[in-house]
C-alpha atoms as a PDB file:
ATOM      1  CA  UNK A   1      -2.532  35.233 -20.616  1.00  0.00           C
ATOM      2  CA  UNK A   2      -5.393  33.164 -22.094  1.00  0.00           C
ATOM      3  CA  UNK A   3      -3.935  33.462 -25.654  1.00  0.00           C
ATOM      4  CA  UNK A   4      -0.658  32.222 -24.162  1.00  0.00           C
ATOM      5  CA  UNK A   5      -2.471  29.137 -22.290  1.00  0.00           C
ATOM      6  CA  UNK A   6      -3.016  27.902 -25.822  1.00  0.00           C
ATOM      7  CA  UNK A   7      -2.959  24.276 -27.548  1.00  0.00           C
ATOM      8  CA  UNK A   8       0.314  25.182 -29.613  1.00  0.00           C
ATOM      9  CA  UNK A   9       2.107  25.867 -25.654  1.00  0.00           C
ATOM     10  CA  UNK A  10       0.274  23.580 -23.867  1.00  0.00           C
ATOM     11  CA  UNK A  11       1.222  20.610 -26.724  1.00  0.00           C
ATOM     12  CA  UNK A  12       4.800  21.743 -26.903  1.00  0.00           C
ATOM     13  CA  UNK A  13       5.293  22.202 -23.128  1.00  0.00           C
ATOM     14  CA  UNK A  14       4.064  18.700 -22.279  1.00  0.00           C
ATOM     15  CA  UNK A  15       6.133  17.373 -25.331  1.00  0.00           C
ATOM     16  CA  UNK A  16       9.550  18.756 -24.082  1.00  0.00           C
ATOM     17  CA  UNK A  17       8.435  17.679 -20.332  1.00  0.00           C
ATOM     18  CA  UNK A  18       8.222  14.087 -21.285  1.00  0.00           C
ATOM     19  CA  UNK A  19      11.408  14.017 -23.600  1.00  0.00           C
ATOM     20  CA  UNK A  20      13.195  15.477 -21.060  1.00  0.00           C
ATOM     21  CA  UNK A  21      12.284  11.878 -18.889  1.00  0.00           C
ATOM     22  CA  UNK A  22      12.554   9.902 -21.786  1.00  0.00           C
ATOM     23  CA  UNK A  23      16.190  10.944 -22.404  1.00  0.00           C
ATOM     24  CA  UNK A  24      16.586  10.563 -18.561  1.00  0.00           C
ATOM     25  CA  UNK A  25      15.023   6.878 -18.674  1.00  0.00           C
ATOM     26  CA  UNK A  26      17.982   5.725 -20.877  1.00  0.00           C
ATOM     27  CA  UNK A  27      15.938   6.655 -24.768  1.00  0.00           C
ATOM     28  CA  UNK A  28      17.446   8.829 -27.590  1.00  0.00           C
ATOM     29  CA  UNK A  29      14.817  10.922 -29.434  1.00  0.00           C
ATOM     30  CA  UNK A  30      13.837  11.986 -32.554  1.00  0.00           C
ATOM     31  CA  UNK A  31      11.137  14.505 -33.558  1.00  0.00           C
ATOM     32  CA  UNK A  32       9.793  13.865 -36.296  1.00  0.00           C
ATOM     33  CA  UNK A  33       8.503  17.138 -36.852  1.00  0.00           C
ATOM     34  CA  UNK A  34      11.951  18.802 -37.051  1.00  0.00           C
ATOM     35  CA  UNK A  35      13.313  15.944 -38.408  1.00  0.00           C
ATOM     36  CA  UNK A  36      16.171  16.237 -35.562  1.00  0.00           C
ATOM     37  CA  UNK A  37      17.424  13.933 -32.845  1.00  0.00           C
ATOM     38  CA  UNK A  38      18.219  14.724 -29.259  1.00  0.00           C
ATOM     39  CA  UNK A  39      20.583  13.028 -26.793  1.00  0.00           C
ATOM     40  CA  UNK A  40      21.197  13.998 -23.631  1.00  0.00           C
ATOM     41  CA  UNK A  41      23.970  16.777 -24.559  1.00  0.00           C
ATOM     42  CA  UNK A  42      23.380  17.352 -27.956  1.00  0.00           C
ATOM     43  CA  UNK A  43      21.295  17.828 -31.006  1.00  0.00           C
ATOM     44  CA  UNK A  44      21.565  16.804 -34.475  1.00  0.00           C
ATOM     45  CA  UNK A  45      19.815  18.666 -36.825  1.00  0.00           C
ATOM     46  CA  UNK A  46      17.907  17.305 -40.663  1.00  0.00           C
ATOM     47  CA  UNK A  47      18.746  13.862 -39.327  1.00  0.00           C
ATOM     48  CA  UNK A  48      17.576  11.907 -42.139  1.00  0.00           C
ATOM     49  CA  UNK A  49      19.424  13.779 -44.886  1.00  0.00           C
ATOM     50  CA  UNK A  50      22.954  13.639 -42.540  1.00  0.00           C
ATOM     51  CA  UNK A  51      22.153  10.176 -40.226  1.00  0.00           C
ATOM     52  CA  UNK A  52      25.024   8.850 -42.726  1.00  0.00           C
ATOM     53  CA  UNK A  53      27.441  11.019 -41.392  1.00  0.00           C
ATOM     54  CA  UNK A  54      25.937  11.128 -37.855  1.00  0.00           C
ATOM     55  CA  UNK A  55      26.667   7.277 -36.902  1.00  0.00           C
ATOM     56  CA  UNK A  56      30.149   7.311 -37.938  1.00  0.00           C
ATOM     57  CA  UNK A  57      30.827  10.090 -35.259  1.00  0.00           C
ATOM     58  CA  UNK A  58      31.937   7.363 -32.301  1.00  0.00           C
ATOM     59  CA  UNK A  59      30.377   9.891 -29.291  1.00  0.00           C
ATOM     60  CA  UNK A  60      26.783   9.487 -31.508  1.00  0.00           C
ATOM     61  CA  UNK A  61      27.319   6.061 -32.425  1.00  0.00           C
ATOM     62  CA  UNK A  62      28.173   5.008 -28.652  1.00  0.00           C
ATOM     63  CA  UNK A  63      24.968   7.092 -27.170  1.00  0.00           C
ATOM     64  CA  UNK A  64      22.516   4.971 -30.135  1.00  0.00           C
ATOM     65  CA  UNK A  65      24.429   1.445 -29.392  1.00  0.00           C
ATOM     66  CA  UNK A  66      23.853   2.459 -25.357  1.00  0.00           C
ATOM     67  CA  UNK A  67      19.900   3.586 -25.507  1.00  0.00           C
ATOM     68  CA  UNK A  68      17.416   1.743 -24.821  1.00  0.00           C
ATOM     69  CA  UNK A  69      15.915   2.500 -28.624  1.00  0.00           C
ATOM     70  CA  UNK A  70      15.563   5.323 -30.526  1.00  0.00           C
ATOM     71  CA  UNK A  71      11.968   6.680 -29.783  1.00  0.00           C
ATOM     72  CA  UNK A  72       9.798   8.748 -32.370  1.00  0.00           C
ATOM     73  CA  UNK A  73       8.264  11.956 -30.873  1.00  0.00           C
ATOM     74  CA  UNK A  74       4.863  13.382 -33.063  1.00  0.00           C
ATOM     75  CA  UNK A  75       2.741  16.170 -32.763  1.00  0.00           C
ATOM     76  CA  UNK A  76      -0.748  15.729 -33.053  1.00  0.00           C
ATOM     77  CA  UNK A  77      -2.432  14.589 -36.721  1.00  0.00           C
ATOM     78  CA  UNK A  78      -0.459  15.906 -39.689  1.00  0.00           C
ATOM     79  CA  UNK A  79      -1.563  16.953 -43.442  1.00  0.00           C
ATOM     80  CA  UNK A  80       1.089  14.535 -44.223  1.00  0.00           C
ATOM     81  CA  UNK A  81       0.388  11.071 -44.586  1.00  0.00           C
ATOM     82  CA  UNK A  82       2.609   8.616 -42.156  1.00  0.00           C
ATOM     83  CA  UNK A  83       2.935   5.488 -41.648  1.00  0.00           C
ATOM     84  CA  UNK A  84       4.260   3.800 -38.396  1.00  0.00           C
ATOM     85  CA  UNK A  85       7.126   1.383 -39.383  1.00  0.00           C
ATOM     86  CA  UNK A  86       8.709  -1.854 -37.471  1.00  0.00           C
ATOM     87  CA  UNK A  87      11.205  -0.511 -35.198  1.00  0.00           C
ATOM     88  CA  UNK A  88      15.066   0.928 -36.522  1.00  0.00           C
ATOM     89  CA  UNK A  89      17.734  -1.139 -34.592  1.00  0.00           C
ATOM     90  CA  UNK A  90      20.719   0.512 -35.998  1.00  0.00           C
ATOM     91  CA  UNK A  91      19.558   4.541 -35.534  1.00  0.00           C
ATOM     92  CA  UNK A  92      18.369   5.163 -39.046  1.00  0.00           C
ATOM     93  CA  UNK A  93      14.980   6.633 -39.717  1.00  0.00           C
ATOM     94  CA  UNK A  94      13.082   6.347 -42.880  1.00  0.00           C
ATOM     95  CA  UNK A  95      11.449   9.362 -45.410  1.00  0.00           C
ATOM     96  CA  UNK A  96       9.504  11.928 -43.917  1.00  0.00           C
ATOM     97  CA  UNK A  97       5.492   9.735 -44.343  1.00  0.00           C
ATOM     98  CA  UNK A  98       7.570   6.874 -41.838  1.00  0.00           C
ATOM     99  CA  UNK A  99       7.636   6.897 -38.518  1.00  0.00           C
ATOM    100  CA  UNK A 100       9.687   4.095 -36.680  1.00  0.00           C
ATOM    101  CA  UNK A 101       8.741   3.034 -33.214  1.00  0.00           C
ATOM    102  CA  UNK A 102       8.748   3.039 -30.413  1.00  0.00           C
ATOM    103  CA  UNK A 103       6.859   6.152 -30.833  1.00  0.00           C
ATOM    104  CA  UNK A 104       4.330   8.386 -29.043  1.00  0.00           C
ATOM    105  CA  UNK A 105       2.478  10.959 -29.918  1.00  0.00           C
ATOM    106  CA  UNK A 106       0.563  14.524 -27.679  1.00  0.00           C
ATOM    107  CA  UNK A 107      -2.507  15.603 -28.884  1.00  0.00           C
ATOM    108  CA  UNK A 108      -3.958  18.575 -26.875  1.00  0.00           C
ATOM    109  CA  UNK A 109      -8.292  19.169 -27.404  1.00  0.00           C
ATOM    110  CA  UNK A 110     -10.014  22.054 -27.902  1.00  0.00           C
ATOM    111  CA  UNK A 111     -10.540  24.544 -24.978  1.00  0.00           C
ATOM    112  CA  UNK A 112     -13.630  23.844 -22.664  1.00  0.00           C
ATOM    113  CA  UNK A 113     -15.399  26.570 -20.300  1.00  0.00           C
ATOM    114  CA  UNK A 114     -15.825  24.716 -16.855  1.00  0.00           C
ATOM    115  CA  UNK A 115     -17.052  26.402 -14.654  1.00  0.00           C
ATOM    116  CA  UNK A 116     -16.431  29.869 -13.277  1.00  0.00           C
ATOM    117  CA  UNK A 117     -13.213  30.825 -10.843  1.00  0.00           C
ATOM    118  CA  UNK A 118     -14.274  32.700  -8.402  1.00  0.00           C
ATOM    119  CA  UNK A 119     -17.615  34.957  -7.361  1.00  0.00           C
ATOM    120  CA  UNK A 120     -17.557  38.345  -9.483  1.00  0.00           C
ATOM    121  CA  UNK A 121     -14.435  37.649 -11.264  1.00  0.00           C
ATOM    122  CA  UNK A 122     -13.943  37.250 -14.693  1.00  0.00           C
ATOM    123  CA  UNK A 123     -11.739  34.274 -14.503  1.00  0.00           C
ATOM    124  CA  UNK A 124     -12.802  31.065 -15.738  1.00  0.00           C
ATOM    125  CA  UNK A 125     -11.978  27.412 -15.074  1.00  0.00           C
ATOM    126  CA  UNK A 126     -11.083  25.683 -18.212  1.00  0.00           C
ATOM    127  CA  UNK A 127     -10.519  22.349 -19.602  1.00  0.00           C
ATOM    128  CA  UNK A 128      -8.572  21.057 -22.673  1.00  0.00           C
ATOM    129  CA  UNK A 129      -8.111  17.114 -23.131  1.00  0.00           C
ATOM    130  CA  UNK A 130      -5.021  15.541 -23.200  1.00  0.00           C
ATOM    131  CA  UNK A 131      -4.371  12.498 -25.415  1.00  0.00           C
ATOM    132  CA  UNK A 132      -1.102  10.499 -25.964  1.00  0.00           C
ATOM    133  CA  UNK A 133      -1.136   7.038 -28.473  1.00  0.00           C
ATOM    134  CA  UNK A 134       1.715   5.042 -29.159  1.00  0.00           C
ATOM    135  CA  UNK A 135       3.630   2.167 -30.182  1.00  0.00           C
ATOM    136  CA  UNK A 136       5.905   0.126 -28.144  1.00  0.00           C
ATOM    137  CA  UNK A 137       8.203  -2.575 -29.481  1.00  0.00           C
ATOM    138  CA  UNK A 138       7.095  -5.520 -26.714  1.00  0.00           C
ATOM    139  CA  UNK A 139       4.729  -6.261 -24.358  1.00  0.00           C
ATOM    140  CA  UNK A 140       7.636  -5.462 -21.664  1.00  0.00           C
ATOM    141  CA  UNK A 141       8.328  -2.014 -23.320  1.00  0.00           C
ATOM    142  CA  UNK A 142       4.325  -1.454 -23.607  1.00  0.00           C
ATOM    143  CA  UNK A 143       4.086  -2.147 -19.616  1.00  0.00           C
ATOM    144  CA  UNK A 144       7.083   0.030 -19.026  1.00  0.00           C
ATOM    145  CA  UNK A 145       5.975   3.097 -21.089  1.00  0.00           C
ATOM    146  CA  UNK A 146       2.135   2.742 -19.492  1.00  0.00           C
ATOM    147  CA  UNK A 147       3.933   2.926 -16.127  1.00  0.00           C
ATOM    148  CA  UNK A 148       5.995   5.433 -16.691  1.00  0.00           C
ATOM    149  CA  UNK A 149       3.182   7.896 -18.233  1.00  0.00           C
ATOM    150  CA  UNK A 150       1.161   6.892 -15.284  1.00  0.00           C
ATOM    151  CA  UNK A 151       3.788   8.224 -13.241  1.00  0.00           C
ATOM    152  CA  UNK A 152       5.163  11.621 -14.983  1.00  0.00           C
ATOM    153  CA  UNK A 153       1.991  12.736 -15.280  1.00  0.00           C
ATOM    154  CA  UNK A 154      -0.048  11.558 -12.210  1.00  0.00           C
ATOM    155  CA  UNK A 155      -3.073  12.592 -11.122  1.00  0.00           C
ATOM    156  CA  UNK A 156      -3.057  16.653  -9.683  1.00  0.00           C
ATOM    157  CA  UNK A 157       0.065  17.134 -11.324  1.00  0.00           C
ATOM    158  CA  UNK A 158       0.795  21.102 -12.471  1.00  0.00           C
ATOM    159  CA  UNK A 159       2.832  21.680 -15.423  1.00  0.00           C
ATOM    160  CA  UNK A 160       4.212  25.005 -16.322  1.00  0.00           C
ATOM    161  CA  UNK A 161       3.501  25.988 -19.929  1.00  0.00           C
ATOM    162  CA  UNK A 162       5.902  27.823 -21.560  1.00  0.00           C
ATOM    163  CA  UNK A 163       5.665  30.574 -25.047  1.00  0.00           C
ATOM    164  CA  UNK A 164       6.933  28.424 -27.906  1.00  0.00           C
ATOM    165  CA  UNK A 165       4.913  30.292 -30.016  1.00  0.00           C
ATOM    166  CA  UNK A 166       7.408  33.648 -29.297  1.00  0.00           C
ATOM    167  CA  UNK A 167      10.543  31.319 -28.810  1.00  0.00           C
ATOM    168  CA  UNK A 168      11.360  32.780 -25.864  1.00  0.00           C
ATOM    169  CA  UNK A 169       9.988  29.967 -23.394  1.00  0.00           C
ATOM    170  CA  UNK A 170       8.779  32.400 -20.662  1.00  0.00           C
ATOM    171  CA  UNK A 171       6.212  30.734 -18.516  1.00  0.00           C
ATOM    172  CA  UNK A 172       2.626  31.604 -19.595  1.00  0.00           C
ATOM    173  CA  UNK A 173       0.718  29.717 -16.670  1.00  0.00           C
ATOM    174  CA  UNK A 174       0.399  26.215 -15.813  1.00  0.00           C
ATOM    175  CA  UNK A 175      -1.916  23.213 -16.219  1.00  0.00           C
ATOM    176  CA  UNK A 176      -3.278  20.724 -13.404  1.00  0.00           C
ATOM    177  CA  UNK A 177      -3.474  17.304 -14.547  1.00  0.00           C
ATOM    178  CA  UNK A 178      -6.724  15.761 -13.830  1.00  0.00           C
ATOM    179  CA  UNK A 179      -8.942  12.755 -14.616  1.00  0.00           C
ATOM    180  CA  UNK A 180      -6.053  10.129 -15.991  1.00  0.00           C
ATOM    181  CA  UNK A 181      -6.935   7.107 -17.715  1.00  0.00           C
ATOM    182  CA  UNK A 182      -4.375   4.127 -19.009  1.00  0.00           C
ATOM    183  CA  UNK A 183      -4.694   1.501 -21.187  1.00  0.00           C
ATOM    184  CA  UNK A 184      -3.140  -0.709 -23.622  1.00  0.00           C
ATOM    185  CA  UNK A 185      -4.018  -2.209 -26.957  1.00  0.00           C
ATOM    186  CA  UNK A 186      -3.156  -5.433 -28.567  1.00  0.00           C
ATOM    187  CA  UNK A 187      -4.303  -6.207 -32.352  1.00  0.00           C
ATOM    188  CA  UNK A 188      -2.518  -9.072 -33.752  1.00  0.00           C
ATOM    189  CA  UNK A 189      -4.152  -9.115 -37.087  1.00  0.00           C
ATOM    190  CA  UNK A 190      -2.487  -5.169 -37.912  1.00  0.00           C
ATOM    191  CA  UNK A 191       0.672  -4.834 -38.794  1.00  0.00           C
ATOM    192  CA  UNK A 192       3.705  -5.823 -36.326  1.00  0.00           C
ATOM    193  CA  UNK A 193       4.313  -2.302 -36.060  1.00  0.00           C
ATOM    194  CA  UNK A 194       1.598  -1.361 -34.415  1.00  0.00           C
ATOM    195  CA  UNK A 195       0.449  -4.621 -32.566  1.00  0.00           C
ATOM    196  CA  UNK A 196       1.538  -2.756 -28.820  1.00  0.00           C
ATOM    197  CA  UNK A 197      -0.388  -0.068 -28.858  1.00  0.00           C
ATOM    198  CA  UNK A 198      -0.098   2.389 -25.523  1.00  0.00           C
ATOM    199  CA  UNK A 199      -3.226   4.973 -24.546  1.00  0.00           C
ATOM    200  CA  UNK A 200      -3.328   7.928 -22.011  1.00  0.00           C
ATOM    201  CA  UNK A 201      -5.711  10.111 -21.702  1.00  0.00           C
ATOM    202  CA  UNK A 202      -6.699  13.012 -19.176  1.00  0.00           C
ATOM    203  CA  UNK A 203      -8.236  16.368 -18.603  1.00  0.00           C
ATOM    204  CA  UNK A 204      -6.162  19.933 -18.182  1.00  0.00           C
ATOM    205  CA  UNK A 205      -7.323  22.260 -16.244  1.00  0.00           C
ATOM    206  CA  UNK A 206      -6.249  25.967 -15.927  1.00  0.00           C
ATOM    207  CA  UNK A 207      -7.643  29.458 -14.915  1.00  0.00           C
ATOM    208  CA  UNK A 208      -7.603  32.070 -17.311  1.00  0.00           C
END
């Protein structure tokens, strides 16, 4: 189990949590990992080698002009360099280093040893910290996606983690949400890009 309770599952689990809102919240996604977007009923796969040939399809075309943007998903820091980009109003994305917004980002920490779980038992608290950063279009969209953060993943909140790393998505164990902190950044001499900058931050906590 503690193998399984991992930062690849935890990362991934939270990720697919929060899309799954997003897409309910009125966003299309694209990870920018798999270069692939999601809609609510579909996926569409190498999305910047076939987005030509994706927004003349009328069903993908109606579900972009309908969203409420097209919002970047990122894993954690990458080998490859990025840059984040002004937003894409018309559903195209750029080469692999861009990354449009609005976007946001899950970083999972290290593992911690808290504390132990229980009197003559080998089980162990544990801790991992949970960051997401990223970039809204607005200060309207930056108050909305602070709010909305604050709210999928409040305070005491357990998340089942699931085995990406198999493929099979079998629950593993779950994390308790603990510790949140929001806040927002405004820098007006970087680029426009990144001038609405959202911040969450919190501890996991799990027995394993």
């Amino acid at each position: 189990m503690e193998t399984r309770v991992n930062e690849h599952n935890i990362g991934n689990s939270i990720a697919l949590y929060l899309a799954g809102k997003l897409l309910t919240e009125g966003y299309v996604l694209y990870w920018h990992q798999i270069d692939a977007v999601q809609t609510p009923d579909q996926w569409y796969p190498q999305y910047s080698i076939n987005q030509s040939t994706y927004l003349v399809d009328a069903t993908f075309a109606a579900r972009i002009a309908a969203a409420k943007g097209l919002l970047t998903i990122l894993p954690k820091k990458s080998a490859i360099p990025r840059w984040v980009q002004r937003p894409t109003n018309d559903g195209r994305v750029q080469p692999q280093e861009s990354v449009p917004i609005p976007a946001l980002s899950v970083t999972i920490g290290p593992m911690a040893t808290i504390e132990n779980y229980e009197l003559g038992s080998t089980l162990k608290w544990r801790g991992r910290r949970l960051q997401i950063d990223g970039y809204a279009r607005s200060t309207t969209e930056q108050s909305r996606l602070v709010d909305l953060l604050g709210a999928w993943l409040d305070q005491e909140l357990m998340l089942d983690v699931l085995d990406h790393e198999t493929g099979d998505l079998a629950p593993v164990g779950t994390v308790e949400v603990c510790h949140v902190s929001l806040d927002t950044g405004f820098d007006f001499d970087e680029a426009e890009a990144t001038t609405y900058e959202v911040l969450f931050n919190a501890r996991l906590e799990y027995v394993v």
